[in-house]
Protein backbone atom coordinates (compact mmCIF):
# COMPACT_ATOMS: atom_id res chain seq x y z
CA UNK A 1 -113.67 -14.85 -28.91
CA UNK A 2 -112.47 -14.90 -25.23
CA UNK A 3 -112.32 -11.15 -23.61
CA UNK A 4 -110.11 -13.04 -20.96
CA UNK A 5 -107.64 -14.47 -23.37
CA UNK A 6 -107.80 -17.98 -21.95
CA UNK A 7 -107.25 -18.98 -25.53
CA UNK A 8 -104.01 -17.64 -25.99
CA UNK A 9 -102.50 -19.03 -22.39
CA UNK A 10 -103.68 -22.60 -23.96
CA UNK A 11 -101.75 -21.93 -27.26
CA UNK A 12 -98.88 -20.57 -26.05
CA UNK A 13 -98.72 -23.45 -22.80
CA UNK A 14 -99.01 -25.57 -25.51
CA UNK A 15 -96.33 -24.55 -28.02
CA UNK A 16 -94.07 -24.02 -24.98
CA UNK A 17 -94.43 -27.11 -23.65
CA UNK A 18 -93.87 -29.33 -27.19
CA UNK A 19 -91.20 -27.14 -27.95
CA UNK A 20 -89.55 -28.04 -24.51
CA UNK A 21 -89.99 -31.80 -25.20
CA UNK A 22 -88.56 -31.50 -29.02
CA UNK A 23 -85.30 -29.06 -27.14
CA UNK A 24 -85.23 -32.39 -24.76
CA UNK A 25 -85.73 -35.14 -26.80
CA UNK A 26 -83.65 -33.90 -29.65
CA UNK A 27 -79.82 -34.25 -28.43
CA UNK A 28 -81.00 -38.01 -26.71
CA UNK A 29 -82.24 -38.98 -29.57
CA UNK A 30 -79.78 -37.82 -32.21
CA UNK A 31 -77.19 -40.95 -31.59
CA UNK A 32 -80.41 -43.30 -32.68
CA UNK A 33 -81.18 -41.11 -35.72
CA UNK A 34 -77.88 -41.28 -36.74
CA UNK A 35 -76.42 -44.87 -35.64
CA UNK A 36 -73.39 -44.42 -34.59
CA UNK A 37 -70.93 -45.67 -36.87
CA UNK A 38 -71.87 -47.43 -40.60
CA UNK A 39 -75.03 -46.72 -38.96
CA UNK A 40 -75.15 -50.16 -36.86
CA UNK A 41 -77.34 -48.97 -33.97
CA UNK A 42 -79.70 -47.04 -36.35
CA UNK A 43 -83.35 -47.34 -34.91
CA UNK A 44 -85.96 -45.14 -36.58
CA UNK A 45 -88.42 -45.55 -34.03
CA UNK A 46 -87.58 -42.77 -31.78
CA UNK A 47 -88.71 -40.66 -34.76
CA UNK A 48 -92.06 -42.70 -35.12
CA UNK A 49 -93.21 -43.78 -31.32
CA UNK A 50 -91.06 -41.82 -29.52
CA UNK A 51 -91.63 -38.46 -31.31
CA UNK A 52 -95.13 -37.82 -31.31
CA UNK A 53 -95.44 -39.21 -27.84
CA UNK A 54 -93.13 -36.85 -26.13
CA UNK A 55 -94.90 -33.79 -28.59
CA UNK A 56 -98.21 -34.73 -27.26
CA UNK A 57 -97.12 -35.12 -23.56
CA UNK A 58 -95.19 -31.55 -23.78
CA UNK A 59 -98.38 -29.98 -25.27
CA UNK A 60 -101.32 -31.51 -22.79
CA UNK A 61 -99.34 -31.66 -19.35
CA UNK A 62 -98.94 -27.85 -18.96
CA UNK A 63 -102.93 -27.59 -20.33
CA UNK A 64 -103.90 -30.11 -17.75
CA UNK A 65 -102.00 -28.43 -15.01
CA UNK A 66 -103.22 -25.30 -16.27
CA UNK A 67 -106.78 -25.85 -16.39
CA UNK A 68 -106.92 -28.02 -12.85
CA UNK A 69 -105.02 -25.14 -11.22
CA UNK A 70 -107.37 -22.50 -13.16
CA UNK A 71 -110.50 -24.27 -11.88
CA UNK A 72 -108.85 -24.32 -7.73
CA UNK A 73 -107.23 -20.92 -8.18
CA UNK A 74 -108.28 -18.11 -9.52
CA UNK A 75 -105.77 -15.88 -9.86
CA UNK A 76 -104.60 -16.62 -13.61
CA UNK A 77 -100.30 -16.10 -13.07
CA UNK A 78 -100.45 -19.30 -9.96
CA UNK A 79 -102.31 -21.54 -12.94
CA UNK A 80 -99.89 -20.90 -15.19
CA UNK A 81 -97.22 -20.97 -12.93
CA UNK A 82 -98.56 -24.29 -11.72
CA UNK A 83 -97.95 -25.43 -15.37
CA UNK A 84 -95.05 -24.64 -15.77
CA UNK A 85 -94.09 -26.43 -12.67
CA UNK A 86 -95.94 -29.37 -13.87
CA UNK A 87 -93.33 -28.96 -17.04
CA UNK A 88 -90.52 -29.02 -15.05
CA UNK A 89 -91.43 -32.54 -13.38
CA UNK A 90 -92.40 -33.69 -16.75
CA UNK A 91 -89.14 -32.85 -18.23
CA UNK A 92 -87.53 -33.93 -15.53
CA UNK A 93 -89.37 -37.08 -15.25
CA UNK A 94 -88.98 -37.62 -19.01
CA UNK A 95 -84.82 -37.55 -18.94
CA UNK A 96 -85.13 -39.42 -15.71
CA UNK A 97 -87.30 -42.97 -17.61
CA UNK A 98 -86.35 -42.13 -21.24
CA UNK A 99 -83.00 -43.17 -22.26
CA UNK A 100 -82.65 -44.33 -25.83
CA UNK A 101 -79.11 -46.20 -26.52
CA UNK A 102 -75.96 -43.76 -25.99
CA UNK A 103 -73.07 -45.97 -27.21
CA UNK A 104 -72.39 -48.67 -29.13
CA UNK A 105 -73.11 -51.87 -28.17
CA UNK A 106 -71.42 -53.15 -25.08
CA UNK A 107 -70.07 -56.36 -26.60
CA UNK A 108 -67.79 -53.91 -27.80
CA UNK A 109 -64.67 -53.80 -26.50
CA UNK A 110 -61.95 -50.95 -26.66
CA UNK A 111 -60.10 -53.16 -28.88
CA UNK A 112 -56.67 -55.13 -29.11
């Protein structure tokens, strides 16, 4: 067991930052879950790629950030402040590239 607690800083850097991806990915991906209407734009991968990709990024960029920082700094709040920073760009970065499909297609018209 680590006196420092190191181990609990990874768990809970790592449960904060998959949570934050699920909270992000979860309202952008809800119109391909679903499929709009009769379910014509229905695509099931964003629950099989896109899902475990965006858990595993949430959960190791706040470790990496944390442990690079923790190995340059040694003052234990700037590495975990540094990875939560490096959250914040990912999240950011992630709504920024990400963008499953929104609306139906746009052969669509608004009608007659």
């Amino acid at each position: 067991m680590n006196p420092k607690g190191k181990n609990g800083t990874r768990y809970l850097l790592a449960g904060l930052g998959a949570s934050t991806g699920l909270v992000v990915w979860a309202p952008r991906a809800a119109f391909s879950i679903d499929g709009g209407f009769e379910g014509h734009a229905r695509d099931l991968s964003v629950l099989f790629v896109d899902l475990p990709l965006i858990l595993l990024g949430g959960a190791l960029v706040p470790l990496f950030a944390w442990a690079l920082a923790a190995r340059r700094v040694h003052r234990p709040w700037a590495a975990a402040l540094a990875a939560l920073a490096a959250l914040a760009l990912g999240v950011w970065g992630l709504t920024e590239w990400w963008t499953p499909r929104q609306d139906p297609d746009p052969g669509y018209g608004p009608g007659i």
